[in-house]
Protein backbone atom coordinates (compact mmCIF):
# COMPACT_ATOMS: atom_id res chain seq x y z
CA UNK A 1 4.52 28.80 -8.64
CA UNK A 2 3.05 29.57 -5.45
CA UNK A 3 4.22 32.49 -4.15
CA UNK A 4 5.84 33.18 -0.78
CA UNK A 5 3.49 34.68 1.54
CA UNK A 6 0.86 32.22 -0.17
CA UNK A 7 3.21 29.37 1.16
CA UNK A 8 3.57 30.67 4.45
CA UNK A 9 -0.47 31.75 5.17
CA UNK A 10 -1.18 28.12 3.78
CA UNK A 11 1.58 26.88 6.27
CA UNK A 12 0.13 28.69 9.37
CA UNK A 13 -3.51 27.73 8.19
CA UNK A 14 -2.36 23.92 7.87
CA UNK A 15 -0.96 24.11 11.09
CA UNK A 16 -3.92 25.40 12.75
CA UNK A 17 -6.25 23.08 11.89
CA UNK A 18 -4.13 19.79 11.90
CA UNK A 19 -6.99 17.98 14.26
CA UNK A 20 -9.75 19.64 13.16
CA UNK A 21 -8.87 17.80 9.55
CA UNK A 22 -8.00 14.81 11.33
CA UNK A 23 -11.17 14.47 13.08
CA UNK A 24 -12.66 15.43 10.16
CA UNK A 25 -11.30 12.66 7.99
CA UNK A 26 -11.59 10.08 10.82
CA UNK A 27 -13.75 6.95 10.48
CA UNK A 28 -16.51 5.76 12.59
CA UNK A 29 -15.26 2.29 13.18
CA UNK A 30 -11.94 0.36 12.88
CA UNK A 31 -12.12 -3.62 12.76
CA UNK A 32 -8.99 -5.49 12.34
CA UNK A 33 -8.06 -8.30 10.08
CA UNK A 34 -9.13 -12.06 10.53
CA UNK A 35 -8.55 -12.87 14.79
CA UNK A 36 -8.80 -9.19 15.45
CA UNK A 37 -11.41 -8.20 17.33
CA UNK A 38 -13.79 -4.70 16.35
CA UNK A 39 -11.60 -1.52 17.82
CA UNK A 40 -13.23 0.94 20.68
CA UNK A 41 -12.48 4.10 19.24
CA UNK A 42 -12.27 5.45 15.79
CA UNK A 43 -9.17 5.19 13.78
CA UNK A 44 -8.21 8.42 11.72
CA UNK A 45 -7.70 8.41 8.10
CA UNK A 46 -3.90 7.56 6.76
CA UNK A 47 -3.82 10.21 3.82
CA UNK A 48 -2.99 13.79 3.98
CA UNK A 49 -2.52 16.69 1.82
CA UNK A 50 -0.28 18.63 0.03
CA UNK A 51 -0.64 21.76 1.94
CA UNK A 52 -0.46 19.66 5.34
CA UNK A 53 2.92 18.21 4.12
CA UNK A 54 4.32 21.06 3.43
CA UNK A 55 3.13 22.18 6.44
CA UNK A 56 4.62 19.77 8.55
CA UNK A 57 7.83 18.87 6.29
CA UNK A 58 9.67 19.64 9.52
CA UNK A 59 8.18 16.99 11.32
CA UNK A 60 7.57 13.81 9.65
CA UNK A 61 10.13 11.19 8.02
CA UNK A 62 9.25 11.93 3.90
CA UNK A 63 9.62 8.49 1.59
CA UNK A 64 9.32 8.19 -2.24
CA UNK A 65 8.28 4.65 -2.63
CA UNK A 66 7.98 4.90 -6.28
CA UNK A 67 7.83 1.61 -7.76
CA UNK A 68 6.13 1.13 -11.61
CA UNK A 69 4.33 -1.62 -13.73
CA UNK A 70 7.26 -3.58 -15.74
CA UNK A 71 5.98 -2.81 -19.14
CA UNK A 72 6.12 1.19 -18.84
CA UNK A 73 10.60 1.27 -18.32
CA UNK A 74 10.55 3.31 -15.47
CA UNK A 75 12.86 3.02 -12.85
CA UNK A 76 12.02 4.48 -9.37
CA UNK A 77 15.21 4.42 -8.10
CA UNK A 78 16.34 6.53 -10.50
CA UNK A 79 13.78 8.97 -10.77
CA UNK A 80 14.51 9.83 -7.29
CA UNK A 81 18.09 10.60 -7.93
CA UNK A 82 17.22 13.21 -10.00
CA UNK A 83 14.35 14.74 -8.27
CA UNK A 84 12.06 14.44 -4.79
CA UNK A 85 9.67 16.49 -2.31
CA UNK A 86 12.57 17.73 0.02
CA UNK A 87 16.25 16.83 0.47
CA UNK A 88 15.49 15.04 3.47
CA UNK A 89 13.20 12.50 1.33
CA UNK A 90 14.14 8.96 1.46
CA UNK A 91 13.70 6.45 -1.25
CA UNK A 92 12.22 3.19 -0.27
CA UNK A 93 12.35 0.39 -2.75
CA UNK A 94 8.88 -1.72 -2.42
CA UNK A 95 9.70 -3.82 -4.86
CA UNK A 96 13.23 -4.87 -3.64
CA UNK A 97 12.87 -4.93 0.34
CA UNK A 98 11.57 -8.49 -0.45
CA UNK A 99 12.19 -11.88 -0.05
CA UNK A 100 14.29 -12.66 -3.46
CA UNK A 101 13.92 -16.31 -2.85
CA UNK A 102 10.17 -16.44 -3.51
CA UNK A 103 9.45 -16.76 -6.89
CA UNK A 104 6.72 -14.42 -6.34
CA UNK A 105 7.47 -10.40 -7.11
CA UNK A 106 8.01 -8.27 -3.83
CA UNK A 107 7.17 -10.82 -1.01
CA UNK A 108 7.79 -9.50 2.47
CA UNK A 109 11.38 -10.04 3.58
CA UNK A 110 11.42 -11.33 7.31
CA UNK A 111 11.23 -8.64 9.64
CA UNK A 112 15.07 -8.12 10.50
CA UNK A 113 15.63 -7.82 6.82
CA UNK A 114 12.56 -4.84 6.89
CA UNK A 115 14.04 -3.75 9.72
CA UNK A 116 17.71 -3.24 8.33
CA UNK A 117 16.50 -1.58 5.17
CA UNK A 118 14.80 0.91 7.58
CA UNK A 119 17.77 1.73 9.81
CA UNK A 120 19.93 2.23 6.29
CA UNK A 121 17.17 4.60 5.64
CA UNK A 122 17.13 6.20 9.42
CA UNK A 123 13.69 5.99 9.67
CA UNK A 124 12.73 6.01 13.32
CA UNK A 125 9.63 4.76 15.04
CA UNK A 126 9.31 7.81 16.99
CA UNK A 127 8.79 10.10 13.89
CA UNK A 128 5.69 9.97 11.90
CA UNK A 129 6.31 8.70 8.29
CA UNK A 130 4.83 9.98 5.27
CA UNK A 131 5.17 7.99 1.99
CA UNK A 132 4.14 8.96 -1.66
CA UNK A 133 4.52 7.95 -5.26
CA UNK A 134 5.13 9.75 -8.41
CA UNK A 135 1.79 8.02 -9.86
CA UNK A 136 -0.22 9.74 -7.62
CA UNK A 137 -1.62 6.51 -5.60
CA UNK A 138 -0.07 3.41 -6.67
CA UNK A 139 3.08 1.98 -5.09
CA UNK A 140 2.86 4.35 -1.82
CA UNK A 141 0.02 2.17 -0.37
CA UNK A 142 2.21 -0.83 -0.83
CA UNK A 143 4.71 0.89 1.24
CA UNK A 144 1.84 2.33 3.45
CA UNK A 145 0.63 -1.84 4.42
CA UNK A 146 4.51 -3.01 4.33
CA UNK A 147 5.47 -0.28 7.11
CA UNK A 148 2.29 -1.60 9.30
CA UNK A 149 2.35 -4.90 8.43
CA UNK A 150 6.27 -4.31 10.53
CA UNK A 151 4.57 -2.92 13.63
CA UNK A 152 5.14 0.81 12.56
CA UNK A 153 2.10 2.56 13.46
CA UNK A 154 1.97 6.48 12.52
CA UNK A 155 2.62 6.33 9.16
CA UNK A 156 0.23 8.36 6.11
CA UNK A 157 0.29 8.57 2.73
CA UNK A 158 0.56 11.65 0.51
CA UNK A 159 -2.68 11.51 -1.10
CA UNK A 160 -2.23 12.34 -5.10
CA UNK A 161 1.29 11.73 -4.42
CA UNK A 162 4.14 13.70 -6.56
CA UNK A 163 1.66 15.17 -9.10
CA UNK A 164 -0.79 16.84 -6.44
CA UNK A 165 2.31 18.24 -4.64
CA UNK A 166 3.55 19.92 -7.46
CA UNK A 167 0.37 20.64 -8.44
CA UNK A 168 0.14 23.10 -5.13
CA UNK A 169 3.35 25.02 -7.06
CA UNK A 170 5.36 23.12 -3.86
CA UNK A 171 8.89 22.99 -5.37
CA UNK A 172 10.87 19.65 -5.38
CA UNK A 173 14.78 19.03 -4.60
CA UNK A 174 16.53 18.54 -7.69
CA UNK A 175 20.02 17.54 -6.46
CA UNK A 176 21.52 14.77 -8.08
CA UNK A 177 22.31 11.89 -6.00
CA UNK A 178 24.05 8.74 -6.45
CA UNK A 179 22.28 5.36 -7.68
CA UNK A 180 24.19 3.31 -5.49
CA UNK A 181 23.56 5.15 -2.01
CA UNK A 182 20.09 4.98 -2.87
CA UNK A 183 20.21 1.51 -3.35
CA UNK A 184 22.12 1.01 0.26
CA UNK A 185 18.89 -0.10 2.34
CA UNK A 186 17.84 -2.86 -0.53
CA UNK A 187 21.70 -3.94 0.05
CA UNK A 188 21.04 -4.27 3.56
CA UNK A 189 18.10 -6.22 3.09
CA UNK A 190 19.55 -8.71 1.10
CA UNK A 191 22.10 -9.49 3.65
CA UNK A 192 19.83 -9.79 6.27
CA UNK A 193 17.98 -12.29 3.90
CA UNK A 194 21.17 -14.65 3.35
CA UNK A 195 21.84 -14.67 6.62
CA UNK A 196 18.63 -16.40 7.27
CA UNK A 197 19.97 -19.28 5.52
CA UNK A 198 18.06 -21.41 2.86
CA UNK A 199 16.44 -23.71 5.72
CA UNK A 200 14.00 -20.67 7.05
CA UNK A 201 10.53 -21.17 4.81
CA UNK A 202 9.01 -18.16 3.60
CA UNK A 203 5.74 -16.26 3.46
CA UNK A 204 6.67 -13.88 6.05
CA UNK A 205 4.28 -12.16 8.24
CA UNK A 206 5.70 -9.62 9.34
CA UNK A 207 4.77 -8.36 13.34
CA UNK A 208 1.32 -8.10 12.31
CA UNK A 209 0.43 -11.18 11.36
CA UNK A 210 -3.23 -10.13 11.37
CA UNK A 211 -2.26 -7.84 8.04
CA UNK A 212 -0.73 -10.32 6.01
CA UNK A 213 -2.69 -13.50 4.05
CA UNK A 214 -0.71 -16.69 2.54
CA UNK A 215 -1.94 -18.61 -0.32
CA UNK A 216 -2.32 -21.71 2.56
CA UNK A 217 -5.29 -19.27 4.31
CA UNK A 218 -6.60 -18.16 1.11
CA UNK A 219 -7.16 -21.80 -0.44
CA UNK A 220 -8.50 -23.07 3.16
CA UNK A 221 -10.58 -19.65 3.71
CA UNK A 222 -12.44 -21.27 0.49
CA UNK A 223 -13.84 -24.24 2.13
CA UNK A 224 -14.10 -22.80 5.45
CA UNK A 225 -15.63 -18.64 4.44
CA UNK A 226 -13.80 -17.45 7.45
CA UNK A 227 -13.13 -13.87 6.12
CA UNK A 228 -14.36 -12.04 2.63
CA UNK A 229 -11.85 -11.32 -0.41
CA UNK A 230 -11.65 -8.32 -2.52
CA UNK A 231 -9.84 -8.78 -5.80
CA UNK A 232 -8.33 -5.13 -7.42
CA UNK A 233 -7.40 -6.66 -10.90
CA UNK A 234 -9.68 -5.13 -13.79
CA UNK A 235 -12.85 -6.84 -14.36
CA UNK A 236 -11.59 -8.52 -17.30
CA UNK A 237 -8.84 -10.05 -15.68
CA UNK A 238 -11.25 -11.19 -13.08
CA UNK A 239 -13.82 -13.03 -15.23
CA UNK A 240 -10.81 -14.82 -16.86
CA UNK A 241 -11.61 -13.07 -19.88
CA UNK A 242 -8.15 -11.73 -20.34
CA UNK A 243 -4.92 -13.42 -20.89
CA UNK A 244 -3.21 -12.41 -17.43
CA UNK A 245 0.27 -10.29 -18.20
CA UNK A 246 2.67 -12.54 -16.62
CA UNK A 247 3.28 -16.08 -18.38
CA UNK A 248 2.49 -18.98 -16.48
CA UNK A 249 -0.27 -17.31 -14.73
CA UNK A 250 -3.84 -18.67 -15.41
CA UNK A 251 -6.90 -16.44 -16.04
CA UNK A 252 -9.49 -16.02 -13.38
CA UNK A 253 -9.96 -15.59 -9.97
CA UNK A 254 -10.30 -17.07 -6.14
CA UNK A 255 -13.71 -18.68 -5.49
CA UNK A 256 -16.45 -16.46 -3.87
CA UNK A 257 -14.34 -13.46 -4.13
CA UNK A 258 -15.78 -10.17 -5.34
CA UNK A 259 -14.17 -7.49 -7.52
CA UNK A 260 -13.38 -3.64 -7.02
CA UNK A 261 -11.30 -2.25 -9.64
CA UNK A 262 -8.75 0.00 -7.21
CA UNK A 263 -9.38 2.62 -10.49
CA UNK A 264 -13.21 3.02 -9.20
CA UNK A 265 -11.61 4.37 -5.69
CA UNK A 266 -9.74 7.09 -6.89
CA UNK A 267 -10.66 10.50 -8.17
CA UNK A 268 -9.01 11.27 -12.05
CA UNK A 269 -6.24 13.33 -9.98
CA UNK A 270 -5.53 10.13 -8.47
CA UNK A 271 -6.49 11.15 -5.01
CA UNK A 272 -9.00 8.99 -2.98
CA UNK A 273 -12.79 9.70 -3.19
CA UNK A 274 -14.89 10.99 -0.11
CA UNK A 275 -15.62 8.46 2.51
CA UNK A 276 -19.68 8.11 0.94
CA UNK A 277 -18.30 7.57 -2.15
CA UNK A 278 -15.51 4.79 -1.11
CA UNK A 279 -18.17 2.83 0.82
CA UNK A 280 -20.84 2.73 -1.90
CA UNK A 281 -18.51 1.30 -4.13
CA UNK A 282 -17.60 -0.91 -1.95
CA UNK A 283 -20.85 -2.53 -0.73
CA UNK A 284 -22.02 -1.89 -4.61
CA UNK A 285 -19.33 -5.29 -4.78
CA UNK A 286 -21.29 -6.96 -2.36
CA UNK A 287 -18.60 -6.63 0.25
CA UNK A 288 -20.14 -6.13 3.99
CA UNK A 289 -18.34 -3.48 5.68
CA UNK A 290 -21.03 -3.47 8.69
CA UNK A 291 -19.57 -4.02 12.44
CA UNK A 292 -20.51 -7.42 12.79
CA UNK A 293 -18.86 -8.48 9.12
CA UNK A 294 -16.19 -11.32 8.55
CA UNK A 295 -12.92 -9.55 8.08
CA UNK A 296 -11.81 -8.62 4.52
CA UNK A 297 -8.56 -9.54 2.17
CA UNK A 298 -7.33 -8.09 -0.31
CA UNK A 299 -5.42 -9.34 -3.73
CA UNK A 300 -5.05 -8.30 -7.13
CA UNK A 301 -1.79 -8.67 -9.38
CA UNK A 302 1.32 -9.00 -7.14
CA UNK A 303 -0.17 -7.16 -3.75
CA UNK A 304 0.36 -3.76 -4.84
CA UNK A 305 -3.25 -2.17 -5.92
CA UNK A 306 -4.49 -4.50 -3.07
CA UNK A 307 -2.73 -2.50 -0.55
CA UNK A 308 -4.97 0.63 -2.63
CA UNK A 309 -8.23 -1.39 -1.72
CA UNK A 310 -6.99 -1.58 2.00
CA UNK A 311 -5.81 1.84 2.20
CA UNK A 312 -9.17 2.54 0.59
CA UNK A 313 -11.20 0.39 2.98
CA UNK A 314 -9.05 1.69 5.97
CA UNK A 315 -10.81 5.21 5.25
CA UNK A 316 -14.24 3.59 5.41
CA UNK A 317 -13.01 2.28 9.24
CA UNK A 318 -12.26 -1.15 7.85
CA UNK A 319 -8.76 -2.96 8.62
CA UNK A 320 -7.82 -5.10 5.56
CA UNK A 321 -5.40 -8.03 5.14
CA UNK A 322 -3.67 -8.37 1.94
CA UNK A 323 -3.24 -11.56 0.47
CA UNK A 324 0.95 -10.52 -0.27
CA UNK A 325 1.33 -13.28 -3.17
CA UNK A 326 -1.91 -12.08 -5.03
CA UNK A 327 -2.97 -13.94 -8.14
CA UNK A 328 0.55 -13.86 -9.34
CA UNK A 329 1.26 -16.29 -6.89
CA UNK A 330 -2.18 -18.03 -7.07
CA UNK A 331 -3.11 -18.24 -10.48
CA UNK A 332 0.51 -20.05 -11.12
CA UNK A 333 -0.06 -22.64 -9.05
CA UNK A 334 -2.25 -25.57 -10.61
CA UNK A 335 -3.47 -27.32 -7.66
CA UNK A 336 -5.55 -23.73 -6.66
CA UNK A 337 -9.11 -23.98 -7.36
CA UNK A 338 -10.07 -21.02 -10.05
CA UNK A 339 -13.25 -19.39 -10.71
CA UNK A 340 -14.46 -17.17 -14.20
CA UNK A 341 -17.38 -15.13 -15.36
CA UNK A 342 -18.73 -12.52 -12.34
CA UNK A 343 -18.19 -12.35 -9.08
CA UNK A 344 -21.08 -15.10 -7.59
């Protein structure tokens, strides 16, 4: 464990140089999404630290968005009720703030159904939010594109997540709390959904419909090469090579799209690499992140790594759509043209 006056010279340190890290981390260019047009000023970077956390515990809104791959038989939800960051940390269910009509995992939910969840949370716009997994970078950039996608602006993401906090000897709150209050917000969510009514079509868009791709765009973007796509899935599961892990799904991926393994973006602590690093493995894909490029979109599984890529490409100064129904969505519907072997 850390100990005290360690905590509190790293807390008056943190504090002191909050812009100077800032500016450090900040971009050189921002560029929004397909129909956005290139920014005027540099965006800063969406991660932060450990030691700036705890920091600034005082002065953000904390979320565990926590969410995990089927297969491993965890349950986020109730990992949080026996331990988080701080007491004041909120659990925010990525998975279940959805639209439960799509057949699709985690769609958006319209934005009065995001919108309840968030004020059964109490998260406030005029807070900055900071969300983080217990992976270390998985679900929290889901949560991370979800919250912006809504129109909420100042929100980061630990970077490293759970395991680099308590790798800083930061200690967690360990008081139990009840399944069921935690669950409260995806409650609310689903009611907003009903009332919607079966007659309201899906594929929701959120506020920022600039962030957010439907299969409709993707297909047509095809024919028409109006913006890049980034795929996140492993490169066996984008040659086709690989039997994909949902049934129903087909093997392969979207015409002309290329492939970055979100893996190949992270450092083995599971916090993002430098800047230099991120871009090289990015154009390395033969992705053009220069000012004048078409936009870029991002898929993979279900629209959860892809939110990685985005996070990933929003550190290189790049504002990334994700394609929300990724190849889940894609690959199960027969009447979408496929592609195998490398990216072309």
């Amino acid at each position: 464990r850390v100990r005290a006056t360690d905590v509190a010279r790293t807390r008056r340190i943190a504090a002191l140089n909050l812009s100077a890290t800032l500016r450090a981390r900040a971009p050189t260019r921002a560029r929004m999404g397909a129909h956005a047009s290139s920014a005027s000023a540099s965006a800063s970077s969406a991660l932060v630290s450990a030691d700036w956390l705890d920091a600034h515990r005082d002065d953000v809104q904390i979320v565990d968005a926590s969410w995990h791959m089927p297969d491993l038989k965890r349950n986020g939800a109730r990992e949080h009720a026996r331990t988080r960051l701080t007491p004041q940390t909120v659990f925010f269910d990525v998975d279940k703030v959805s639209d439960g009509r799509n057949p699709a995992p985690h769609m958006l939910p319209s934005a009065k159904a995001f919108e309840a969840a968030c004020e059964t949370l109490k998260l406030t716009k005029t807070k900055p939010i900071v969300v983080y997994d217990t992976n270390g970078m998985f679900s929290a950039a889901r949560a991370w594109w979800m919250f912006r996608a809504h129109g909420w602006e100042n929100v980061k993401v630990l970077d490293g997540g759970k395991p680099a906090w308590d790798a800083r000897g930061y200690a967690s709150d360990d008081a139990e709390r009840a399944e069921e209050d935690i669950a409260a917000h995806v409650d609310a969510c689903a009611r907003a959904m009903r009332a919607l009514g079966d007659d309201v079509p899906g594929d929701f868009k959120g506020t920022r419909a600039e962030l957010v791709k439907t299969k409709r765009e993707v297909v047509e973007n095809i024919q028409t090469k109006s913006f890049q796509v980034v795929d996140a899935r492993g490169a066996a599961r984008f040659r086709g090579e690989t039997k994909e892990p949902r049934e129903g799904v087909r093997s392969g991926h979207i015409p002309g799209s290329k492939n970055v393994f979100f893996g190949e973006l992270l450092n083995e602590d599971k916090t993002f690499k430098p800047v230099e690093a991120l871009r090289q493995v990015f154009e390395t894909s033969g992705l053009d992140l220069s000012a004048s490029a078409k936009p870029i979109v991002a898929s993979c599984g279900t629209g959860v790594t892809a939110a990685i890529v985005a996070l990933g490409l929003h550190e290189c100064g790049v504002e990334a759509a994700v394609y929300d129904g990724s190849w889940t969505e894609y690959g199960a519907d027969a009447q979408c043209p496929l592609a195998t072997g490398p990216a072309a």
